[in-house]
N, C-alpha and C. Protein backbone atom coordinates (compact mmCIF):
# COMPACT_ATOMS: atom_id res chain seq x y z
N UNK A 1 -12.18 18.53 -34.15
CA UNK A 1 -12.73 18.12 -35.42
C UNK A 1 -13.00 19.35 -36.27
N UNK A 2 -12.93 19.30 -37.92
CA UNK A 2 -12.74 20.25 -38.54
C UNK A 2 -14.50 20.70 -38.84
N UNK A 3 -14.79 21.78 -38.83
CA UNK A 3 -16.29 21.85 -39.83
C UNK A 3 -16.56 21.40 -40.72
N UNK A 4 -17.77 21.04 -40.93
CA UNK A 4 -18.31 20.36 -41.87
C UNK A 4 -17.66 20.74 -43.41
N UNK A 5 -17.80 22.56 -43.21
CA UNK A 5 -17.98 23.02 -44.75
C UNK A 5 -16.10 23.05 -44.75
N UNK A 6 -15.45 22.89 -43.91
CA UNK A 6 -13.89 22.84 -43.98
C UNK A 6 -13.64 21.64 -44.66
N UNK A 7 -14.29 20.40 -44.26
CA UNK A 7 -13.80 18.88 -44.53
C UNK A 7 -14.22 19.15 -46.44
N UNK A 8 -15.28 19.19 -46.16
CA UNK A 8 -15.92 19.80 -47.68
C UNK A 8 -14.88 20.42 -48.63
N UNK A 9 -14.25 21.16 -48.32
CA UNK A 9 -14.01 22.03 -49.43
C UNK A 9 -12.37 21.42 -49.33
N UNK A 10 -12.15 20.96 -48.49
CA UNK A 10 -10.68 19.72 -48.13
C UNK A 10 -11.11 18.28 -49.68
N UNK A 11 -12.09 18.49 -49.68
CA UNK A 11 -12.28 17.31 -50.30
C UNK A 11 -12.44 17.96 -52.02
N UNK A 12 -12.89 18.79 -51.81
CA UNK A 12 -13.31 19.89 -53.46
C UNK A 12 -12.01 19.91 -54.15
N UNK A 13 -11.09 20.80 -52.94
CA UNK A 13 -9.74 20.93 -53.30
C UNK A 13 -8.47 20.54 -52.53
N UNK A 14 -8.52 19.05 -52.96
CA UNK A 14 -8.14 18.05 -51.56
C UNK A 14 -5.78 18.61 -51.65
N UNK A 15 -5.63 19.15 -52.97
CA UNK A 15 -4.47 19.90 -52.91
C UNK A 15 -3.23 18.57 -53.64
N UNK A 16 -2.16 19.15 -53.67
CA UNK A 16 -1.22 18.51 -53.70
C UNK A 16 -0.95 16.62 -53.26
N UNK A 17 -1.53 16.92 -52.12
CA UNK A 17 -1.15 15.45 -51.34
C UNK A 17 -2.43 14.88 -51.11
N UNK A 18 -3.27 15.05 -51.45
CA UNK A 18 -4.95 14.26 -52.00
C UNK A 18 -5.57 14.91 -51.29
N UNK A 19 -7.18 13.81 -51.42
CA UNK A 19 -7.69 13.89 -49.80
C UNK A 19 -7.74 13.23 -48.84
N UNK A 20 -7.57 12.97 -47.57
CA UNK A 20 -7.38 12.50 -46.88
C UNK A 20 -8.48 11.45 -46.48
N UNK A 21 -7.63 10.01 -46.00
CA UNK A 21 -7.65 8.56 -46.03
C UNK A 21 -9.56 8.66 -45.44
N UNK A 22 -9.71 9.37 -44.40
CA UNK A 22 -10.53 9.34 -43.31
C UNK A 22 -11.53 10.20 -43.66
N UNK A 23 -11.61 11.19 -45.24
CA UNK A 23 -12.52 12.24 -45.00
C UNK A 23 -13.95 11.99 -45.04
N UNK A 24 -14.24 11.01 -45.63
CA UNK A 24 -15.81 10.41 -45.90
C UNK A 24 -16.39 10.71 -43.99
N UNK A 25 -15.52 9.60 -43.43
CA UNK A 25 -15.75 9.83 -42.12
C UNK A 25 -15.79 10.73 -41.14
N UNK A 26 -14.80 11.89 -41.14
CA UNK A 26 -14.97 12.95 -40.70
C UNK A 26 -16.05 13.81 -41.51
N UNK A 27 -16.08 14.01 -42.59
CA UNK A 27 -17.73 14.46 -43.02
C UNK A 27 -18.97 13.86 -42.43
N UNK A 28 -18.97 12.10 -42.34
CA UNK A 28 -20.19 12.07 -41.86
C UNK A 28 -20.31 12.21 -39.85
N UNK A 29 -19.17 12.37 -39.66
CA UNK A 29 -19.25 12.77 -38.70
C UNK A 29 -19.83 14.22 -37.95
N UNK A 30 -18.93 15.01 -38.57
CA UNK A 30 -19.27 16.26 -38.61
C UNK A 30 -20.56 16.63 -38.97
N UNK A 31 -21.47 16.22 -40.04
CA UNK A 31 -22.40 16.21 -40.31
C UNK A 31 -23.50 15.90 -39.09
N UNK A 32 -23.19 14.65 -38.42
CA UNK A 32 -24.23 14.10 -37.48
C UNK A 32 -24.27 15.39 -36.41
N UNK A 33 -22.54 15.16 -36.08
CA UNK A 33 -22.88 16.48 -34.66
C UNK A 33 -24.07 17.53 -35.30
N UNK A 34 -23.73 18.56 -36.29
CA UNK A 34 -24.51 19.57 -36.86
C UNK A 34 -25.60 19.25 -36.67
N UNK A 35 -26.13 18.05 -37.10
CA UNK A 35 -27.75 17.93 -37.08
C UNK A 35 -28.45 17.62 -36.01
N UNK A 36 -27.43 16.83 -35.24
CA UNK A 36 -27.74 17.06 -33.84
C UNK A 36 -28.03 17.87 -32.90
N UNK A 37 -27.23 18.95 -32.93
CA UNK A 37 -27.51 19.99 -32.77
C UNK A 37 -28.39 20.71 -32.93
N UNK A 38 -28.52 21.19 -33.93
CA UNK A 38 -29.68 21.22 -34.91
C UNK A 38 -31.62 20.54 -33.91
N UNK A 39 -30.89 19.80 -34.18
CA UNK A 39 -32.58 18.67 -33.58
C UNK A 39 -32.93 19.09 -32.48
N UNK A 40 -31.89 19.23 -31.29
CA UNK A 40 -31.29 19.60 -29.99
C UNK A 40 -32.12 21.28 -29.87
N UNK A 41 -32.11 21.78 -30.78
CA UNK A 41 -32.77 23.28 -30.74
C UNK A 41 -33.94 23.66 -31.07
N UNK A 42 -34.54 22.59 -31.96
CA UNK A 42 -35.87 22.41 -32.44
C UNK A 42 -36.32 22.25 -31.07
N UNK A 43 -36.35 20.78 -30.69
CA UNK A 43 -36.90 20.18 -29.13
C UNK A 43 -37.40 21.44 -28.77
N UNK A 44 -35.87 21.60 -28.26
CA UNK A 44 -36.33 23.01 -27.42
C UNK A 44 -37.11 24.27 -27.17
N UNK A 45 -36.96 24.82 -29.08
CA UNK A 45 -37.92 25.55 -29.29
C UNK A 45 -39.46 25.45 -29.25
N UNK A 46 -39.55 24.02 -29.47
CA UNK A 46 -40.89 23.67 -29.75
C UNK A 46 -41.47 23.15 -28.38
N UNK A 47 -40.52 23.20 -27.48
CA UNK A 47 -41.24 22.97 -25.84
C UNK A 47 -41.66 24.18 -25.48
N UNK A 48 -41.31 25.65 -26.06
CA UNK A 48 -41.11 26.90 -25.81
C UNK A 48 -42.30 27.24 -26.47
N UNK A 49 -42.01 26.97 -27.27
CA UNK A 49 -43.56 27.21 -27.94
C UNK A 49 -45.14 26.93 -27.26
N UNK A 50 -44.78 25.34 -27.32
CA UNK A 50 -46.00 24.73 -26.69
C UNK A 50 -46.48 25.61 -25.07
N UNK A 51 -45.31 26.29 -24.53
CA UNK A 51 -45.56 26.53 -23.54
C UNK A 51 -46.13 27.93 -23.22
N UNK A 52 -45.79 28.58 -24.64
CA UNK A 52 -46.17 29.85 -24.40
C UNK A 52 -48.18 29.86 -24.84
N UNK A 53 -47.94 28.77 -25.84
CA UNK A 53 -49.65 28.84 -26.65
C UNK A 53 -50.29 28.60 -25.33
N UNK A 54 -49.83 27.47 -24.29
CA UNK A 54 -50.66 27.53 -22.82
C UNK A 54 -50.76 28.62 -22.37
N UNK A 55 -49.65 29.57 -22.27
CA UNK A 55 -49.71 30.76 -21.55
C UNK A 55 -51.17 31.39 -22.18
N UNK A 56 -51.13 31.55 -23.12
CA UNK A 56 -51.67 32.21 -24.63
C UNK A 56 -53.29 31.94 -24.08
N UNK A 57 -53.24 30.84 -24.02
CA UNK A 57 -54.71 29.81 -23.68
C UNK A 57 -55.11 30.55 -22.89
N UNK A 58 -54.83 30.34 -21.57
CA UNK A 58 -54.91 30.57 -20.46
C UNK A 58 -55.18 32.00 -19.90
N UNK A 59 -54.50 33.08 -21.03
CA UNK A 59 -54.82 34.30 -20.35
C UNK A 59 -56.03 34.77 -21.44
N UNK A 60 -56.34 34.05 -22.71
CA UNK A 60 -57.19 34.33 -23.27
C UNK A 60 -58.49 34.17 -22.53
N UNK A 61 -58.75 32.57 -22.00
CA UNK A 61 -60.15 31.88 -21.30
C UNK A 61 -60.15 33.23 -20.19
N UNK A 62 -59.34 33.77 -19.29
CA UNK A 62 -59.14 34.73 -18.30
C UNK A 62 -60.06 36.01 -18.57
N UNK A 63 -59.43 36.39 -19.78
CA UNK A 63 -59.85 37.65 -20.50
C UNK A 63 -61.19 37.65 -20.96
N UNK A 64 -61.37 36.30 -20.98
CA UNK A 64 -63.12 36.28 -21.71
C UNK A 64 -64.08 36.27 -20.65
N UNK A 65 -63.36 35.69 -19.39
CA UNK A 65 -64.30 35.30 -17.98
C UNK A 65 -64.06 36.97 -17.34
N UNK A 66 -63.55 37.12 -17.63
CA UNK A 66 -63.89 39.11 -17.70
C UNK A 66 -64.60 39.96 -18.29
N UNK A 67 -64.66 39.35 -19.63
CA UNK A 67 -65.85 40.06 -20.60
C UNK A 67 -67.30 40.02 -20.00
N UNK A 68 -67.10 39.01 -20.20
CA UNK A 68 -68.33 38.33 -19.39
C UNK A 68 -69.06 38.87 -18.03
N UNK A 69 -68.21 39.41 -17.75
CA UNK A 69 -68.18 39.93 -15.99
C UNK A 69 -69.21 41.71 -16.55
N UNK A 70 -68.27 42.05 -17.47
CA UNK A 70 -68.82 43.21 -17.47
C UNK A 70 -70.66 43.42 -18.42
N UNK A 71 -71.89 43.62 -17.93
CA UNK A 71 -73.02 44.23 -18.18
C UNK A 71 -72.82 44.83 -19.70
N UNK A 72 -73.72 44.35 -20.39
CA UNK A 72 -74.02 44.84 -21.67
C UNK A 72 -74.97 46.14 -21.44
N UNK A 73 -74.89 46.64 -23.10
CA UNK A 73 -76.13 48.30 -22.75
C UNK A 73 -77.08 47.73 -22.58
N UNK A 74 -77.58 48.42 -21.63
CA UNK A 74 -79.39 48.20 -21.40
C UNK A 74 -79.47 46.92 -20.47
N UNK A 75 -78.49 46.34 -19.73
CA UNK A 75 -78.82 45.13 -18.98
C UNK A 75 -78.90 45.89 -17.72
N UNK A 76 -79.44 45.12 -16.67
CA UNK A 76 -79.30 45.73 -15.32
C UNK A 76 -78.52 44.81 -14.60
N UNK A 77 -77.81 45.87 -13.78
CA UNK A 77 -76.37 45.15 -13.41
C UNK A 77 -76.83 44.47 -11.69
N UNK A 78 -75.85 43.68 -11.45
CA UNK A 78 -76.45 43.06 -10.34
C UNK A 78 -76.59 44.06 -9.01
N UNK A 79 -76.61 45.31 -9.17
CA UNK A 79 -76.89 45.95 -8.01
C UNK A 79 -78.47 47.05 -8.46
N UNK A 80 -79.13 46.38 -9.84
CA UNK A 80 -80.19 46.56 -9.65
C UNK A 80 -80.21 47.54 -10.76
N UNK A 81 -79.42 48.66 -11.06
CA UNK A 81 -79.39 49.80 -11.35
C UNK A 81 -79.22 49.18 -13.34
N UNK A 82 -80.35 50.32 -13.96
CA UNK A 82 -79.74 50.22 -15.44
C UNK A 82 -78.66 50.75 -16.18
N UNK A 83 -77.84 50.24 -16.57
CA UNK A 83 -76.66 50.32 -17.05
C UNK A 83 -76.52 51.50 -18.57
N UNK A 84 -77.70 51.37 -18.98
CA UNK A 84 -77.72 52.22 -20.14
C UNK A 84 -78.85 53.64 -19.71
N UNK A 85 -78.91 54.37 -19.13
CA UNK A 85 -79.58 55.41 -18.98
C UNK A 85 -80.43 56.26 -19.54
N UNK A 86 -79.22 56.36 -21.02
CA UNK A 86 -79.85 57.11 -22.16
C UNK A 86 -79.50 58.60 -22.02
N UNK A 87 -79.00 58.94 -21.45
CA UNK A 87 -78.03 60.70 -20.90
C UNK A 87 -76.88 60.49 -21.17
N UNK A 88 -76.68 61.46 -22.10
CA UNK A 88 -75.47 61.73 -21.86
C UNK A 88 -74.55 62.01 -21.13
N UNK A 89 -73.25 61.45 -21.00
CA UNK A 89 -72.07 61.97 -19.68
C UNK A 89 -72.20 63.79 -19.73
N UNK A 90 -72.32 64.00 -18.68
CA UNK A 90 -71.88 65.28 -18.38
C UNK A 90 -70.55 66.28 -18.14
N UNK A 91 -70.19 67.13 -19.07
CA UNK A 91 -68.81 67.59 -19.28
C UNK A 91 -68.44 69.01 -18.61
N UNK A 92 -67.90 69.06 -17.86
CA UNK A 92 -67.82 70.20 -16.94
C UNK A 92 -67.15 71.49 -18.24
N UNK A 93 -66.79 70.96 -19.51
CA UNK A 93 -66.19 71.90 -20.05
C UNK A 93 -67.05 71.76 -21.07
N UNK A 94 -67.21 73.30 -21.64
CA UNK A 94 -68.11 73.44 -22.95
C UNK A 94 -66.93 73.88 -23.96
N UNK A 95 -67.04 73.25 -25.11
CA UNK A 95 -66.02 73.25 -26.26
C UNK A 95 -67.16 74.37 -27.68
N UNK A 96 -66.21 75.31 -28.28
CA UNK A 96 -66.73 75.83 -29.53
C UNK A 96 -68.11 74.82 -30.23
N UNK A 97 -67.02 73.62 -30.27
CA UNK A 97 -67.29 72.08 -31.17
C UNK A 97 -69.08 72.15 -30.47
N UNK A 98 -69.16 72.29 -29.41
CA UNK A 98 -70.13 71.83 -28.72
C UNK A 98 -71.60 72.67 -28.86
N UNK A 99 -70.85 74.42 -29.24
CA UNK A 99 -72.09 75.16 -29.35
C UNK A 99 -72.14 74.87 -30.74
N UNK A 100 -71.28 74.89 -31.59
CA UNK A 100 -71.77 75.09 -33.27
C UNK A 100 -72.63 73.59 -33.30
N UNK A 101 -72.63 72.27 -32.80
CA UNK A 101 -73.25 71.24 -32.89
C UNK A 101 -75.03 71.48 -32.41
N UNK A 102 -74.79 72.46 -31.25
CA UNK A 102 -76.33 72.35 -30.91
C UNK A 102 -76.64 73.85 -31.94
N UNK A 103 -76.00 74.66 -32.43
CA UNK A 103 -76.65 75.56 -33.38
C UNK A 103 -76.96 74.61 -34.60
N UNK A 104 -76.77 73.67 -34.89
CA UNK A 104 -76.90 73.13 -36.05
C UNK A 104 -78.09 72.47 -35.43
N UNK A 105 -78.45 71.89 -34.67
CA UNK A 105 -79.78 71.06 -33.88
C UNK A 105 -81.18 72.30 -33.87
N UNK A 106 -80.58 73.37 -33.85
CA UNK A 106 -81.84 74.21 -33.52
C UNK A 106 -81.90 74.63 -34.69
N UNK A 107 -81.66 74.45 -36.20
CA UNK A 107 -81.72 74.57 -37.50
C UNK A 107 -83.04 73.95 -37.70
C-alpha cells in the first residue's frame, strides 16, 4: 500500500490518466493504519510513563523515610549523645585564610 502523503499528492496531481477509481479508499485506508499506529505508541508511552512516576513515587517516599532517619541540630540521637555540640570540626591543617580570620577576631 502506497503512503498516505503518496496517495495524496496522486490525487493533487492525479496526471494524464486521472485519479484513480479506488483513491478515496486507499487514503482512508492508509490514513487508519497511520493513526493506528500512532495510538499503538501513545498506549505505550503512556504505560511507560505511568510506570516510571511509580518508580518516581516510590524512591521519593524512600528518600524521605531517610530524612527522617537522620537527627536534626541539637536533637539527641538515639545513642544518647548530642548531635549539635557547638565546636567546631577540627582541621589538622591551618590555612593563611584561617590566621588572617582570627587576626581580624582579636581586632
Amino acid at each position: 500500500m502506497a503512503d498516505f502523503n503518496e496517495l495524496l499528492q496522486s490525487l493533487i496531481n492525479p496526471g494524464e490518466d486521472g485519479a484513480s477509481p479506488t483513491i478515496y479508499d486507499d487514503l482512508s485506508a492508509s490514513y487508519t493504519d497511520a493513526t493506528s499506529t500512532r495510538d499503538a505508541k501513545i498506549t505505550s508511552v503512556t504505560g511507560e510513563l505511568e510506570a516510571l512516576q511509580l518508580e518516581l513515587l516510590a524512591a521519593k517516599a524512600a528518600n524521605w523515610d531517610l530524612m527522617q532517619l537522620i537527627p536534626q541540630s541539637g536533637e539527641v540521637a538515639e545513642s544518647g549523645e548530642n548531635t549539635d555540640d557547638g565546636e567546631k570540626p577540627e582541621d589538622d591543617e591551618v590555612s593563611e585564610d584561617d590566621d588572617f580570620f582570627e587576626d581580624e577576631d582579636d581586632k
